[in-house]
Protein backbone atom coordinates (compact mmCIF):
# COMPACT_ATOMS: atom_id res chain seq x y z
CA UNK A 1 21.00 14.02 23.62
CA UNK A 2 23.18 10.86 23.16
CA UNK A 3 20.15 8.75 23.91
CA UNK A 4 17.75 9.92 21.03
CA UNK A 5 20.16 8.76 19.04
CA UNK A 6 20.40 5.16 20.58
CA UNK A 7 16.94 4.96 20.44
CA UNK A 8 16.47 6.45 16.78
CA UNK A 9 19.20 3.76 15.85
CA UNK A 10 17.64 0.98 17.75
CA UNK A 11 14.42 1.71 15.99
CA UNK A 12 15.73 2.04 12.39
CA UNK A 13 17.57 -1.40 13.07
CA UNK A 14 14.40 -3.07 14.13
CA UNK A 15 12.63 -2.07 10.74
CA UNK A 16 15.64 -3.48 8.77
CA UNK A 17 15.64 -6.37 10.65
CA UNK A 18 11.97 -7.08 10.24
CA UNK A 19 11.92 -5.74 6.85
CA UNK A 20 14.17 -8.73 6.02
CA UNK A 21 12.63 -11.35 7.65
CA UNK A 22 9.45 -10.17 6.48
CA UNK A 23 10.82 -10.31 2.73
CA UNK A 24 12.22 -13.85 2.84
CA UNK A 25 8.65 -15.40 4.49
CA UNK A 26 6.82 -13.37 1.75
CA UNK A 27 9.29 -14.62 -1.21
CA UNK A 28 9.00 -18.28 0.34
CA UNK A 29 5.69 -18.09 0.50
CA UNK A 30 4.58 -16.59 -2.62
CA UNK A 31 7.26 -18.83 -4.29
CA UNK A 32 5.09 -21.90 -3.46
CA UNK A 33 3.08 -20.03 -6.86
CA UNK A 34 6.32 -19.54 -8.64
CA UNK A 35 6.57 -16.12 -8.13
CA UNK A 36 8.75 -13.42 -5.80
CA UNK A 37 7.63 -11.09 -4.07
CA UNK A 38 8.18 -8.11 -6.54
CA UNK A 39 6.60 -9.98 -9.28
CA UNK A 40 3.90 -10.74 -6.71
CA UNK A 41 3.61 -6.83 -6.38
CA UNK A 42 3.82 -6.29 -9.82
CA UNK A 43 0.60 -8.65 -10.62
CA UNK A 44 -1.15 -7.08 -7.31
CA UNK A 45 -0.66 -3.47 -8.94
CA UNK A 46 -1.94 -4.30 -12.15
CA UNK A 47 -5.09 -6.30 -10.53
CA UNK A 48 -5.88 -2.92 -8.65
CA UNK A 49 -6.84 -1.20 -12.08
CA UNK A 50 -9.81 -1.01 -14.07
CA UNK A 51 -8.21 -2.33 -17.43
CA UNK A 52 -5.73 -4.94 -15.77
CA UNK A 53 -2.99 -2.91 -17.15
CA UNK A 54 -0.11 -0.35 -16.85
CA UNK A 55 2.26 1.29 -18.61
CA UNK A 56 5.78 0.28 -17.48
CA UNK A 57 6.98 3.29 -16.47
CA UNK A 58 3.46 3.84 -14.24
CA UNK A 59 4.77 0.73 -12.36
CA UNK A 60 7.91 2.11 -12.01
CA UNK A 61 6.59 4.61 -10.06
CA UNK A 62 4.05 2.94 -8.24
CA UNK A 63 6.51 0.58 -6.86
CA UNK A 64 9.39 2.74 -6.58
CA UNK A 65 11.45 0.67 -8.47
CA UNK A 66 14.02 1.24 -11.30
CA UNK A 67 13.13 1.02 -14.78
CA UNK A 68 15.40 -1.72 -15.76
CA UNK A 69 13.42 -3.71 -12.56
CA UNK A 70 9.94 -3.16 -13.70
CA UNK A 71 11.14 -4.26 -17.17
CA UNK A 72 13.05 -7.59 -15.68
CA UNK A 73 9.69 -7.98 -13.61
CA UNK A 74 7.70 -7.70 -16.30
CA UNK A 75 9.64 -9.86 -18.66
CA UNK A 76 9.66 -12.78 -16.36
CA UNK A 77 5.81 -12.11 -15.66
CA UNK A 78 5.42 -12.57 -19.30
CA UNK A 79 7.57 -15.80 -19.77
CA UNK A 80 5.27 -17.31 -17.06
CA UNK A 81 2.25 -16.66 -18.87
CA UNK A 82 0.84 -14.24 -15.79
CA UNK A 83 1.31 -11.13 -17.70
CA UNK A 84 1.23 -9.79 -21.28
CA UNK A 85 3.53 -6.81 -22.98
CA UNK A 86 2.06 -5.33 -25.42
CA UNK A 87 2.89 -2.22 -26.73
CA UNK A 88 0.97 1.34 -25.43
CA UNK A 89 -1.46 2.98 -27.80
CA UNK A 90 -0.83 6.29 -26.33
CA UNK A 91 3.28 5.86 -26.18
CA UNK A 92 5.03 4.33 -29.14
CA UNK A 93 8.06 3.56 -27.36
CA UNK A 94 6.71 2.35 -24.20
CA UNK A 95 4.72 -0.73 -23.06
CA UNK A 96 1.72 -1.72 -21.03
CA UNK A 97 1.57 -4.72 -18.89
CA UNK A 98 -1.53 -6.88 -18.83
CA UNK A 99 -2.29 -9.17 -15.94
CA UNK A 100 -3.44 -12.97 -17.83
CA UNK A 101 -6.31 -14.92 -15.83
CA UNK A 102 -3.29 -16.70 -14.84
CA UNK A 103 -1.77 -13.87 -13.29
CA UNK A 104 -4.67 -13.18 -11.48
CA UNK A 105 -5.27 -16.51 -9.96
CA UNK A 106 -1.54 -16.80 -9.14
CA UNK A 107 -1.63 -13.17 -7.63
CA UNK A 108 -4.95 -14.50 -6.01
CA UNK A 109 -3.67 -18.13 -4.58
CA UNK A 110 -0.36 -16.39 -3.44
CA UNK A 111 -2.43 -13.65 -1.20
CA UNK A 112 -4.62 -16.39 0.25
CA UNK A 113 -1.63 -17.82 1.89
CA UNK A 114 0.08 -14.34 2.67
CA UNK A 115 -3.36 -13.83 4.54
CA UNK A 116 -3.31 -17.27 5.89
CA UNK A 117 0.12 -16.28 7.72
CA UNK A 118 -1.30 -13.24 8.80
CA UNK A 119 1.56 -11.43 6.54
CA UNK A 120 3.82 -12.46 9.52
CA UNK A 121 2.68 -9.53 11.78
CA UNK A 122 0.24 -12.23 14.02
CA UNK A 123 2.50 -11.54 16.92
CA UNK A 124 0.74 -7.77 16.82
CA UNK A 125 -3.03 -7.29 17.76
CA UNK A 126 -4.93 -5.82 15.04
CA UNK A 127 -5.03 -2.35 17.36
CA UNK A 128 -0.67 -2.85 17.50
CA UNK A 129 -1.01 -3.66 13.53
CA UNK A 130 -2.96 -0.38 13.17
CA UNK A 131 -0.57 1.47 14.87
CA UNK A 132 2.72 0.32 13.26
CA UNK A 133 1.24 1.56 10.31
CA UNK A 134 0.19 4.93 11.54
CA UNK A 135 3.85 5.29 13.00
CA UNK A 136 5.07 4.31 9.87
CA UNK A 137 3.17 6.13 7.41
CA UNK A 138 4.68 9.12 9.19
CA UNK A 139 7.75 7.80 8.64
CA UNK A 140 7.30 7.19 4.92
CA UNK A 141 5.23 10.51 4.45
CA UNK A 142 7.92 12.69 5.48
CA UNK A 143 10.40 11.47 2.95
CA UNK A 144 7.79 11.67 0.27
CA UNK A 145 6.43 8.55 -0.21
CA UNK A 146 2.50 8.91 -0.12
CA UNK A 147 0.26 6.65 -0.05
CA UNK A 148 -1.84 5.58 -2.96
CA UNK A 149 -5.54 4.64 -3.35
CA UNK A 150 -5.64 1.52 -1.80
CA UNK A 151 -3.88 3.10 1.41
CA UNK A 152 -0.46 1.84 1.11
């Protein structure tokens, strides 16, 4: 009835809302490292492999993005020194990123503090953190967005 619908709506708000709030601590705080949060992302995917690196598109993927993001991403990763392009030995036209010791320590300095804030979720217990995830997972599952390895 009418008042699933208030409720669905209420709820779809709230993750907006927090969504956005969320995003502007985690930009301000990962800016103190002169980063954003997608190139923060960015250097965090690349740290999760075994070579340090990715193919461009890969990170597309990975973090949903558009091509012409990744690519912006990447570029500015590169100016700063946290990232290198360098072109893929299996693809001639495309390019692998590279996370720099630089990148990692940035990517490393910028999650201490993200931990530090307690990614802005200390209002939750760790039991309520668990199970925001779970409820959202279900969310993100049924419109096709799996998790990866590390579980998010």
């Amino acid at each position: 009835g009418k008042d699933a619908h208030v409720n669905a709506m209420a709820a779809a708000t709230s993750i907006m809302r927090v969504q956005q709030s969320l995003l502007a601590d985690f930009d301000t705080i990962v800016g103190r490292h002169g980063l954003t949060f997608a190139r923060y992302e960015a250097l965090v995917l690349l740290s999760f492999t075994t070579s340090g690196s990715l193919p461009l598109s890969l990170m597309g993927e990975r973090l949903m993005v558009h091509p012409t993001s990744v690519t912006n991403t990447v570029r500015r990763l590169a100016d700063a020194g946290l990232v290198e392009r360098v072109p893929n030995p299996r693809d001639g036209r495309g390019a692998l990123a590279v996370i720099t010791d630089a990148g990692r320590a940035a990517m490393e300095a910028a999650t201490q503090d993200l931990v530090e804030a307690g990614f802005g979720l200390t209002s939750l217990t760790p039991e309520e953190q668990d199970q925001l995830f779970a409820l959202l997972r279900s969310v993100r599952q049924a419109r096709g967005d799996f998790a990866d390895e590390a579980g998010t």
